[in-house]
C-alpha atoms as a PDB file:
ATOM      1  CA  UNK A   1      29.294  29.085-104.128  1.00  0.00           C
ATOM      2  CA  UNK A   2      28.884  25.293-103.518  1.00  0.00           C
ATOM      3  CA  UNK A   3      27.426  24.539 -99.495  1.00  0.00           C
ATOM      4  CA  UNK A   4      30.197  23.243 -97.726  1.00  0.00           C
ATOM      5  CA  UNK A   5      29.058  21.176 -94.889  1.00  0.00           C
ATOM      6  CA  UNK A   6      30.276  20.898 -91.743  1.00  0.00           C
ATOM      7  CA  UNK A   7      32.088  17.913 -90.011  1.00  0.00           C
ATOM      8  CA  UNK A   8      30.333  16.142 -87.840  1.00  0.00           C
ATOM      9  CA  UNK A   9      31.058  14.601 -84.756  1.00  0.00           C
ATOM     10  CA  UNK A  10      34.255  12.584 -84.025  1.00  0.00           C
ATOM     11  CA  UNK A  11      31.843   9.386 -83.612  1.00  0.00           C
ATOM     12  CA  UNK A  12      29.731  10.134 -87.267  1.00  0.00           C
ATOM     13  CA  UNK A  13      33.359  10.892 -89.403  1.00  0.00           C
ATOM     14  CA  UNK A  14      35.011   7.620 -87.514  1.00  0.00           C
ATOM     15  CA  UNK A  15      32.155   5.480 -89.068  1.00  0.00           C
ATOM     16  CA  UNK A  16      31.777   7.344 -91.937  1.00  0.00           C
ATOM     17  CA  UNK A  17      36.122   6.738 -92.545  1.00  0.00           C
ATOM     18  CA  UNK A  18      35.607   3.516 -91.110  1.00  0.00           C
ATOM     19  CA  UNK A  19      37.209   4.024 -88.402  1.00  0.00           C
ATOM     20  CA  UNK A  20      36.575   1.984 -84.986  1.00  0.00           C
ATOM     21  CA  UNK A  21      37.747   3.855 -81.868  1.00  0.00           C
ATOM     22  CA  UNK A  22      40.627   2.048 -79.719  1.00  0.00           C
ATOM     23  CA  UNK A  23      39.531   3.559 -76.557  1.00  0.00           C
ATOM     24  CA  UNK A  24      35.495   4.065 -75.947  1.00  0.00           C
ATOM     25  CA  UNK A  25      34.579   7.351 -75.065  1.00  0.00           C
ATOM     26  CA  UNK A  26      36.054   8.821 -71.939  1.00  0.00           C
ATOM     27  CA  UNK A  27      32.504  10.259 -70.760  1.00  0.00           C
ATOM     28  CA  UNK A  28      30.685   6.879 -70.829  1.00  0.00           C
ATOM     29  CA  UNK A  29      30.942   5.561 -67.130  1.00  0.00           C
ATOM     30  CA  UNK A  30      31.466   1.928 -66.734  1.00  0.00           C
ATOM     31  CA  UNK A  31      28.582   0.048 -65.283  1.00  0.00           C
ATOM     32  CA  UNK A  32      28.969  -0.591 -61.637  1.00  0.00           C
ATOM     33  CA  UNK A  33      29.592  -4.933 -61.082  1.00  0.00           C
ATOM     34  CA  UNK A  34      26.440  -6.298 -59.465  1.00  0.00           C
ATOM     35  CA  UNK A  35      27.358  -6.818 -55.852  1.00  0.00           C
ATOM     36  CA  UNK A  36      26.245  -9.843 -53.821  1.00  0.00           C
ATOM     37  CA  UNK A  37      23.989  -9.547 -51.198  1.00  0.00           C
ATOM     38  CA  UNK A  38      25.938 -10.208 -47.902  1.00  0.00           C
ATOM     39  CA  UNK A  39      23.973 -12.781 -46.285  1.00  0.00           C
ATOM     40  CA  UNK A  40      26.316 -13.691 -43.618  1.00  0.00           C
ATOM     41  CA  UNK A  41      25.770 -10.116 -42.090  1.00  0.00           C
ATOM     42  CA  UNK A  42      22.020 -10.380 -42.499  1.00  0.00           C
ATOM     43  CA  UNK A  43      21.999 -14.039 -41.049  1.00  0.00           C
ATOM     44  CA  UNK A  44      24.277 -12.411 -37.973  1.00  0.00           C
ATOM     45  CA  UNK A  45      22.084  -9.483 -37.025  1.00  0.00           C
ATOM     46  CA  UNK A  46      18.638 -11.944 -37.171  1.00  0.00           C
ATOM     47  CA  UNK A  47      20.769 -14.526 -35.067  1.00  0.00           C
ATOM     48  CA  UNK A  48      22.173 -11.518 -32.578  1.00  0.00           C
ATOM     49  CA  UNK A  49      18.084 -10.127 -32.386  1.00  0.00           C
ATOM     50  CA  UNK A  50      16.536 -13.475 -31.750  1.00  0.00           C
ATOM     51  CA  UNK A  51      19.521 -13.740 -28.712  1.00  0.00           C
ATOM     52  CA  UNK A  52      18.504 -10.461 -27.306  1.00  0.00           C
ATOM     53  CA  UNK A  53      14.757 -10.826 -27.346  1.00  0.00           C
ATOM     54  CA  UNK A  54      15.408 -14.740 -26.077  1.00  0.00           C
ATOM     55  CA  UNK A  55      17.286 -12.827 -23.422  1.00  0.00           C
ATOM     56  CA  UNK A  56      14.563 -10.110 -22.409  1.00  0.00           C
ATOM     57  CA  UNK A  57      11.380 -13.204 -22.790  1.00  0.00           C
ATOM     58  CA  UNK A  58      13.564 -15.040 -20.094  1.00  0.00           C
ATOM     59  CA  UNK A  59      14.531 -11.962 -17.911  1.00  0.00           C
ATOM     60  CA  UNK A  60      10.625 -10.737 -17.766  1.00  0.00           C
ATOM     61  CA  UNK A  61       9.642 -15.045 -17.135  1.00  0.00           C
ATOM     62  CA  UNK A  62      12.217 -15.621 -14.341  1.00  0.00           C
ATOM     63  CA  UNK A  63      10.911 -11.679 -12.556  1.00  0.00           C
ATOM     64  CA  UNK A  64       7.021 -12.953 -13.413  1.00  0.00           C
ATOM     65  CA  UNK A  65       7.484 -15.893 -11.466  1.00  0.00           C
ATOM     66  CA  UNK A  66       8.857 -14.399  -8.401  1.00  0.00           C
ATOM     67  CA  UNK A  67       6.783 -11.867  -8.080  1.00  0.00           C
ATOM     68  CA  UNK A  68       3.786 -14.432  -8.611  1.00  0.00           C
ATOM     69  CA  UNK A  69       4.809 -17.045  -6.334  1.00  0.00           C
ATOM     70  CA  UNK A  70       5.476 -14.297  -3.352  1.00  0.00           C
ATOM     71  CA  UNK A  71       2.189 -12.568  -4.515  1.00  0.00           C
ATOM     72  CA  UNK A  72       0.667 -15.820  -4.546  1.00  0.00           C
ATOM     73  CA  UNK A  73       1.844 -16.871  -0.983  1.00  0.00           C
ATOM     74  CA  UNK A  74       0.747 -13.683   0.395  1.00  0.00           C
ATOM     75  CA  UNK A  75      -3.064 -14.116  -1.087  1.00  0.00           C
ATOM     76  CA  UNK A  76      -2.910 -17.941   0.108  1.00  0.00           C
ATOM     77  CA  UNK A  77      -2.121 -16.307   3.710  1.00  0.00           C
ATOM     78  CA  UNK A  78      -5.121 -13.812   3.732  1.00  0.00           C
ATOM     79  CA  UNK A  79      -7.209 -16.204   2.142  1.00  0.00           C
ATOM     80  CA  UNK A  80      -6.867 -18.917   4.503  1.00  0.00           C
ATOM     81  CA  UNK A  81      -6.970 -16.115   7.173  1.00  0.00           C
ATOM     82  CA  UNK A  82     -10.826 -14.642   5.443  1.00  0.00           C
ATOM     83  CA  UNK A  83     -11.786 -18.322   5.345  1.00  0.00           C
ATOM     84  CA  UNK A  84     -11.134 -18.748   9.401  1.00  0.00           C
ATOM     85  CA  UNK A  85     -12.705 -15.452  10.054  1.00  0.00           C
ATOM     86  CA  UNK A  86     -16.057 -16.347   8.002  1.00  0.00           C
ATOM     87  CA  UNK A  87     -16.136 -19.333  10.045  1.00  0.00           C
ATOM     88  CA  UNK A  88     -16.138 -17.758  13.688  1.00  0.00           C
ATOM     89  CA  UNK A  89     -18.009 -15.101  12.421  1.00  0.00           C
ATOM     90  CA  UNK A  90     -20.599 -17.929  11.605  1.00  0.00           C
ATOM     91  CA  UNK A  91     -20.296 -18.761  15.280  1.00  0.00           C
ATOM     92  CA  UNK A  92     -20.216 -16.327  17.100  1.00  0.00           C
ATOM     93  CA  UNK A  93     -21.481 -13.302  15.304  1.00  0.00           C
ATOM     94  CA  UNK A  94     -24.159 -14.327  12.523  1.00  0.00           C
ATOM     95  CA  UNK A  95     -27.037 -13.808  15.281  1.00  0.00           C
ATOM     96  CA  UNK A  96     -26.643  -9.664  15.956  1.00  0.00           C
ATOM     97  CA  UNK A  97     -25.324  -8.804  12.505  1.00  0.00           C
ATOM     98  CA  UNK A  98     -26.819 -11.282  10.186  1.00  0.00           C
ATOM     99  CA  UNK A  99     -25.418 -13.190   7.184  1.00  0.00           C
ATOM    100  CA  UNK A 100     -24.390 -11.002   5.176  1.00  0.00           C
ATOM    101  CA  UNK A 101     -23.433  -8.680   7.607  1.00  0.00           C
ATOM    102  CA  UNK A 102     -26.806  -6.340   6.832  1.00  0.00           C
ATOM    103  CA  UNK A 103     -27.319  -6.478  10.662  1.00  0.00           C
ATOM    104  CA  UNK A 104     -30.464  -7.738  12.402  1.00  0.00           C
ATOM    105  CA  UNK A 105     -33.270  -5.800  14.236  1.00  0.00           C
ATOM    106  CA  UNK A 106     -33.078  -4.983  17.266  1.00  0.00           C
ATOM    107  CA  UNK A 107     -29.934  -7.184  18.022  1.00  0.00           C
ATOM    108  CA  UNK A 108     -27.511  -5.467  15.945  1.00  0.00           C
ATOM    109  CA  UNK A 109     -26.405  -3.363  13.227  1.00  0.00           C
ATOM    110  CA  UNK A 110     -25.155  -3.840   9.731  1.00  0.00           C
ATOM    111  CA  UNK A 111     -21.871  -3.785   9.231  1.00  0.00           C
ATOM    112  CA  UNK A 112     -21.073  -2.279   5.744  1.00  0.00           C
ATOM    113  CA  UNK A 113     -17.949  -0.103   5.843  1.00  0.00           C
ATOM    114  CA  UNK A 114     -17.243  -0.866   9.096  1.00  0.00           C
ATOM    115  CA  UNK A 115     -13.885  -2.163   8.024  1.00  0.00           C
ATOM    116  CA  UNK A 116     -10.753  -3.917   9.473  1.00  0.00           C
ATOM    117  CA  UNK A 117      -9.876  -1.229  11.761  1.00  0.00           C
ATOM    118  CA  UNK A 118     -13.262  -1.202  13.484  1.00  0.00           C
ATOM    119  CA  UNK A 119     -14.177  -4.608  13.920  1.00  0.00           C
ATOM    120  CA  UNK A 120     -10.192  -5.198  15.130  1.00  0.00           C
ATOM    121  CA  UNK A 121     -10.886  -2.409  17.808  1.00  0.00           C
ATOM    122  CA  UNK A 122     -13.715  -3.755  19.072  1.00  0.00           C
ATOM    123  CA  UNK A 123     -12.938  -7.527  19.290  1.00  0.00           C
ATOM    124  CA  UNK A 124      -9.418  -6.642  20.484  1.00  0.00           C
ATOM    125  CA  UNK A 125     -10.886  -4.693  23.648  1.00  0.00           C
ATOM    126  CA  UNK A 126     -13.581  -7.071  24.261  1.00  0.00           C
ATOM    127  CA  UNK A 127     -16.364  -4.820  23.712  1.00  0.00           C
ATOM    128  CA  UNK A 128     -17.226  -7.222  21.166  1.00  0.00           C
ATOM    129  CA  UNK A 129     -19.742  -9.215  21.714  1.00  0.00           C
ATOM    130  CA  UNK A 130     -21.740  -7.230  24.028  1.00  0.00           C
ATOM    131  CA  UNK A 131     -23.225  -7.842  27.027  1.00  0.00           C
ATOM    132  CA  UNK A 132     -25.809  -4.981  27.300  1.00  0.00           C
ATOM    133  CA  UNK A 133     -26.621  -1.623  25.562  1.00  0.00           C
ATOM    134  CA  UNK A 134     -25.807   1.764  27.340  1.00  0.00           C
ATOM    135  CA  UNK A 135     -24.550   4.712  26.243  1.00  0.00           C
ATOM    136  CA  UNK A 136     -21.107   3.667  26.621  1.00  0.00           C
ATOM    137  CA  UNK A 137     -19.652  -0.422  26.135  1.00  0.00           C
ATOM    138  CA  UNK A 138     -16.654  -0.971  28.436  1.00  0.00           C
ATOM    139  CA  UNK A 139     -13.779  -2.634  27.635  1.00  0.00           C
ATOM    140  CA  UNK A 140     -13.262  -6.399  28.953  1.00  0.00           C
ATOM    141  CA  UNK A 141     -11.263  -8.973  28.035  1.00  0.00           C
ATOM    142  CA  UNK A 142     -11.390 -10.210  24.686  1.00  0.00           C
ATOM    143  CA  UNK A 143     -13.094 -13.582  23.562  1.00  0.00           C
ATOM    144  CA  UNK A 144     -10.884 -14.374  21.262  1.00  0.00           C
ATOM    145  CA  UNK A 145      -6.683 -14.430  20.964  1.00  0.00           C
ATOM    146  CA  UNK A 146      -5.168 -11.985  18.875  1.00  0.00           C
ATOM    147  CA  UNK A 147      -5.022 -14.725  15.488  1.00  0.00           C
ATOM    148  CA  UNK A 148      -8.718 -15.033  15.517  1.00  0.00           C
ATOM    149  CA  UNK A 149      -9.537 -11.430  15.748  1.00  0.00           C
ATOM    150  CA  UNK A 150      -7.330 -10.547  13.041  1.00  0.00           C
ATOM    151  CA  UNK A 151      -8.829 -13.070  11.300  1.00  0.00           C
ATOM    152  CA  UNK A 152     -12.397 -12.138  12.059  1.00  0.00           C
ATOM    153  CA  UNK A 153     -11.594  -8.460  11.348  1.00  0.00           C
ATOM    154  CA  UNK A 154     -10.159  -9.307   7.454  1.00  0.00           C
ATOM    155  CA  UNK A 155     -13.160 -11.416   6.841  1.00  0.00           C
ATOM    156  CA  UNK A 156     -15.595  -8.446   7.658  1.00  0.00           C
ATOM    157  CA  UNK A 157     -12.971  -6.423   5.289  1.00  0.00           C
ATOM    158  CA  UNK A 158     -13.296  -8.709   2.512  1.00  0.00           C
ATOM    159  CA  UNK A 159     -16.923  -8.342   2.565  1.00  0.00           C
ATOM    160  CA  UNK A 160     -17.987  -4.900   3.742  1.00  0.00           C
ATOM    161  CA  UNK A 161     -15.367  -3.032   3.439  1.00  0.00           C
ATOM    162  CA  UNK A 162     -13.616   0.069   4.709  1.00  0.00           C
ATOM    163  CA  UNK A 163     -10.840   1.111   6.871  1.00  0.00           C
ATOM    164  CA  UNK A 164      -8.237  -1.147   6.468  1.00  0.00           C
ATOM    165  CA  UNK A 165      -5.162  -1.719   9.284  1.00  0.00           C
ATOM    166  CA  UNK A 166      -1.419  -0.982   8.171  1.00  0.00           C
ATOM    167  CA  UNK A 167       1.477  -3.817   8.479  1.00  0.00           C
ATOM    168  CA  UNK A 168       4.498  -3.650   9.899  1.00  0.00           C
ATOM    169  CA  UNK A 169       5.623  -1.025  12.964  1.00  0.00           C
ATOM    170  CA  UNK A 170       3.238   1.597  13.972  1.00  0.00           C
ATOM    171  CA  UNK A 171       5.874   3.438  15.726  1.00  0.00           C
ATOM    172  CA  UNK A 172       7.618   6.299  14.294  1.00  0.00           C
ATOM    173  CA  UNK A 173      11.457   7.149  15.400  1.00  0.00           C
ATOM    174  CA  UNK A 174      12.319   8.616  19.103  1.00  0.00           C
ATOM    175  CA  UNK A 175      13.184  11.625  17.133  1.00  0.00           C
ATOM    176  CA  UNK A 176       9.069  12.437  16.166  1.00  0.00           C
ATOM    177  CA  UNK A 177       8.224  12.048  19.792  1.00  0.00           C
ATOM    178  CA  UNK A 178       8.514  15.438  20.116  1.00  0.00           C
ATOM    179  CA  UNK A 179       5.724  15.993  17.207  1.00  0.00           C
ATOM    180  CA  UNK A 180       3.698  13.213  18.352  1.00  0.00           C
ATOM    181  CA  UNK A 181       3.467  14.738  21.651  1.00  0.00           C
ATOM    182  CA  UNK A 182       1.865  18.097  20.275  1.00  0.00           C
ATOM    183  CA  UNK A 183      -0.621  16.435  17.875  1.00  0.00           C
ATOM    184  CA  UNK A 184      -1.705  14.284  20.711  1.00  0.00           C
ATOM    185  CA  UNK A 185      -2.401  17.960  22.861  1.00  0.00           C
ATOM    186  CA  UNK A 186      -3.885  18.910  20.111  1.00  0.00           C
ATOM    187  CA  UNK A 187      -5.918  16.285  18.787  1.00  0.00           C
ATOM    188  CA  UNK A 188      -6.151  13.432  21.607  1.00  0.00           C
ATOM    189  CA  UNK A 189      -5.804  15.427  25.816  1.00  0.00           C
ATOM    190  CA  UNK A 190      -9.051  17.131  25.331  1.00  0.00           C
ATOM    191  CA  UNK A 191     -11.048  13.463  26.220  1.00  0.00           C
ATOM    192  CA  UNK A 192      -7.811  10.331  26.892  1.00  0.00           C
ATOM    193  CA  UNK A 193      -6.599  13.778  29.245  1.00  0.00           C
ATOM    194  CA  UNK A 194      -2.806  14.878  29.182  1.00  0.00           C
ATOM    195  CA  UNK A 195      -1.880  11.452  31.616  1.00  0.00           C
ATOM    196  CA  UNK A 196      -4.110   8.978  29.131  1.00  0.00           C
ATOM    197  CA  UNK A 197      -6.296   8.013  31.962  1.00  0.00           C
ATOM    198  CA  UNK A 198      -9.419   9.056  29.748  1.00  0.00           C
ATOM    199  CA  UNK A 199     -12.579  10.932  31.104  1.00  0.00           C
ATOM    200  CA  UNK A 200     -16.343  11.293  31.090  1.00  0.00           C
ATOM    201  CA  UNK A 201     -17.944  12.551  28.153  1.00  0.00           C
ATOM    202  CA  UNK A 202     -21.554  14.132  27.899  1.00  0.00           C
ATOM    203  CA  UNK A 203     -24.434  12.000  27.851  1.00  0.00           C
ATOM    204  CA  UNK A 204     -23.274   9.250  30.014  1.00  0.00           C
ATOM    205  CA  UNK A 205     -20.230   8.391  27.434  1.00  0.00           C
ATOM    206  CA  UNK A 206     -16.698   8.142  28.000  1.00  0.00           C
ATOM    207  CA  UNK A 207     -13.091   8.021  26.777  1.00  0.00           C
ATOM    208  CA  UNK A 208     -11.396   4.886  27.276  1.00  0.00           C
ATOM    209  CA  UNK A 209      -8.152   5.026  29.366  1.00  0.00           C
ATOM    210  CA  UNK A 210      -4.894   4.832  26.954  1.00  0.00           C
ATOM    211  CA  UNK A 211      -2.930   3.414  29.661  1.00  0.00           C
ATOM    212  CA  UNK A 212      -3.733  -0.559  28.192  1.00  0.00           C
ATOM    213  CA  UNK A 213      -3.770   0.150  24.930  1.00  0.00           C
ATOM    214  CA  UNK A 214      -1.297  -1.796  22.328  1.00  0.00           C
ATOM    215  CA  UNK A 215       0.042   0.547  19.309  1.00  0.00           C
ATOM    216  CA  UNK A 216      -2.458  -1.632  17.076  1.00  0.00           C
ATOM    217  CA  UNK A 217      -5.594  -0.806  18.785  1.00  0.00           C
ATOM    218  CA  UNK A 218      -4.583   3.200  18.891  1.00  0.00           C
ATOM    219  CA  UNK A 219      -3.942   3.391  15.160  1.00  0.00           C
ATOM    220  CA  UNK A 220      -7.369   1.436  14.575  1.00  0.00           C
ATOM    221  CA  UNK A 221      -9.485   4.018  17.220  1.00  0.00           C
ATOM    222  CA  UNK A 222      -8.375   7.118  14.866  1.00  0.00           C
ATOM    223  CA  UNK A 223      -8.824   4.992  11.714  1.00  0.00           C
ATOM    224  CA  UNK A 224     -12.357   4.086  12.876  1.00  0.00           C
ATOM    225  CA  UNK A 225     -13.399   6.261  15.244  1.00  0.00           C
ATOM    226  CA  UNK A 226     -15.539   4.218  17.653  1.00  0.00           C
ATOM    227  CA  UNK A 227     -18.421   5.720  19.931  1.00  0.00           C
ATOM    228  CA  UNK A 228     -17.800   9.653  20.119  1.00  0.00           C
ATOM    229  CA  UNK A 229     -14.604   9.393  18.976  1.00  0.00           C
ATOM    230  CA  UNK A 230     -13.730  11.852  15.657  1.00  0.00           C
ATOM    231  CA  UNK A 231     -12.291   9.561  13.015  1.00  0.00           C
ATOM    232  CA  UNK A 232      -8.801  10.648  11.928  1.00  0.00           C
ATOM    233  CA  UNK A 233      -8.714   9.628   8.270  1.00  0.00           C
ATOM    234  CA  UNK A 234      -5.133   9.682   6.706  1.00  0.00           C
ATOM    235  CA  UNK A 235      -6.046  13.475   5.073  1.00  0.00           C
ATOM    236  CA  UNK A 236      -6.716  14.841   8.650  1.00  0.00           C
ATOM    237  CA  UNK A 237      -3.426  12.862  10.350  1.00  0.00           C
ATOM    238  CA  UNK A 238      -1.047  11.252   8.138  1.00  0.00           C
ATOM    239  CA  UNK A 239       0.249   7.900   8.720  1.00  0.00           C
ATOM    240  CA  UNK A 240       3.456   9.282  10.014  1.00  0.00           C
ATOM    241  CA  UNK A 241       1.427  11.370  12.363  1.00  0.00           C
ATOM    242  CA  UNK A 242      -0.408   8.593  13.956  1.00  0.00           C
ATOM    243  CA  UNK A 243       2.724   6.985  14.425  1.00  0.00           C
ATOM    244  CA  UNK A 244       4.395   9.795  16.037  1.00  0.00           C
ATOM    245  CA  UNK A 245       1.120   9.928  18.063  1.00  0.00           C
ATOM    246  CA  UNK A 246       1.469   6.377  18.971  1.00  0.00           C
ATOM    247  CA  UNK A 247       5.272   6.477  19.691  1.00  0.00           C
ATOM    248  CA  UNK A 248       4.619   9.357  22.529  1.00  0.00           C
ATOM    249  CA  UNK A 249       1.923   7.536  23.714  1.00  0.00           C
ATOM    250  CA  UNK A 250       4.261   4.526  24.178  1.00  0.00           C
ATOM    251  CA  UNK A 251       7.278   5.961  25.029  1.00  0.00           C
ATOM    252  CA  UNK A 252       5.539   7.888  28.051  1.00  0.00           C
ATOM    253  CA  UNK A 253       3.927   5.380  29.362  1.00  0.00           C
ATOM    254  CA  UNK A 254       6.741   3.264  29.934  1.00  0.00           C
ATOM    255  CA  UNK A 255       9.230   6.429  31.340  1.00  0.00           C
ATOM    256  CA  UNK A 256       9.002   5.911  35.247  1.00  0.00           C
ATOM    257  CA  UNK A 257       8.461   9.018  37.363  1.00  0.00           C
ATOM    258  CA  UNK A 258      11.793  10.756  38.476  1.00  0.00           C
ATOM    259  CA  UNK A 259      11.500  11.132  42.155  1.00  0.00           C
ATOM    260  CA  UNK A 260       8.471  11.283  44.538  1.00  0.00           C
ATOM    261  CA  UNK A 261       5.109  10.168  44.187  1.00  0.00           C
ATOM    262  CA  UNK A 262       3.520  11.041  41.352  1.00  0.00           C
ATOM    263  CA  UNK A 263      -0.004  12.037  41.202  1.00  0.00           C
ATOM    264  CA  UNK A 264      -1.470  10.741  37.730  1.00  0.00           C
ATOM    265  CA  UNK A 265       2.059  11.932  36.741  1.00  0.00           C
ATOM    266  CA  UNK A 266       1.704  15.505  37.167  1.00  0.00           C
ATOM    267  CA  UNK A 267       4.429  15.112  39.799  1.00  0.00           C
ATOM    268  CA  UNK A 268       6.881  14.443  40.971  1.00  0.00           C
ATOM    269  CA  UNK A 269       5.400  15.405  44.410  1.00  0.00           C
ATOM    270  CA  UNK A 270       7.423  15.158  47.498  1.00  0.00           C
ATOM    271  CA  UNK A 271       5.991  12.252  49.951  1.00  0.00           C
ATOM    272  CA  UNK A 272       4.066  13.110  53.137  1.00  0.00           C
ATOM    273  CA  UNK A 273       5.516  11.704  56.551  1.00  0.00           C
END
């Protein structure tokens, strides 16, 4: 039997018939058309991003410069103020505790990490500079106003460090008075005595009277701790705690007795005819 063969496919038989297809085969896919890039878009977004970042350089330049020209007035301020210190210091001080505040024998001691607080206490009560040794230096009236000790004080701060003073109030609310009253019990009658007129202490010492003292020159005593004084470091009474301290101090000290005469104001106590 002859081989018949079979037909092949519709593509083969149209060429071999010669045949040309009208319509191209349905499963060929027409090419996609090129598209063209959009470069308005592009150009938009690169124009928007330089805007923002334009925007953010000049936000951050214009919050910079504030914050360096108050910065910078505030370092002019204790600068000048170190500068003035170094020269009284130079004056008045240079002979006890030497040049570089390593001290000088048998005159007086060094002063590293004495601090603000210290040296402000001292100057401020005018137990600085000293008239004699003793167990105990009394209080007298400064030598120097109030601008020249603070400046003296941040001069020694600059150089030997230490305690440093806080700005601003040193007065808590009336509503801690209550507080500061029981710390002070606590921490404070045992030597200033319930009525801050202060007492003897052992070996011919004593605590200063409170009765004088400005808020300024409390907060540096328990920052420094002069003489036999404890010093009351911010992890042993908070800020807020010396300023409660400081505000029943205060605040008692300027109540007036009810009635009477009052004795050391443990009264009031009827008068005597």
């Amino acid at each position: 039997m002859p081989v018949t063969e079979e037909p092949g496919t519709p593509a083969e038989l149209d060429a071999e018939y010669g045949f040309e297809p009208v319509v191209s085969d349905a499963r060929a896919k027409p090419k996609p058309r090129p598209r063209k890039p959009r470069r308005r878009s592009k150009l938009r977004r690169k124009l928007f991003a330089t805007a923002v970042m334009i925007g953010a350089l000049g936000a951050i330049g214009t919050a910079y410069a504030t914050f360096a020209a108050s910065s910078g007035a505030a370092n002019s301020t204790d600068q000048s103020l170190i500068e003035r210190g170094q020269q009284l210091y130079s004056v008045s001080c240079i002979t006890c505790h030497g040049a570089n505040l390593q001290g000088v024998e048998d005159r007086g001691p060094g002063l590293a990490g004495v601090g603000q607080a210290m040296t402000y206490f001292q100057l401020s009560t005018g137990r600085m500079p000293v008239t004699g040794q003793g167990a105990s230096i009394q209080s007298k009236p400064p030598k120097f106003d109030e601008n020249d000790i603070m400046a003296i004080s941040k001069y020694v701060q600059s150089v030997a460090g230490g305690a440093a003073l806080p700005a601003g109030s040193l007065r808590s609310p009336d509503s801690d008075i209550a507080e500061g009253g029981e710390l002070f019990r606590v921490n404070c009658a045992s030597c200033h005595g319930v009525t801050f007129a202060g007492a003897p202490l052992s070996a011919g010492k004593i605590a200063p009277t409170l009765r004088t003292a400005s808020d300024l020159q409390i907060y540096s005593a328990m920052l420094a701790g002069p003489e036999s004084m404890p010093v009351f470091g911010d992890n042993a009474i908070t800020p807020d705690q010396k300023k409660a301290i400081i505000a029943y101090i205060q605040t008692i000290k300027a109540s007036a007795d009810p009635g009477g005469s009052g004795i050391d104001r443990i009264g009031p106590v009827s008068e005597a005819s």
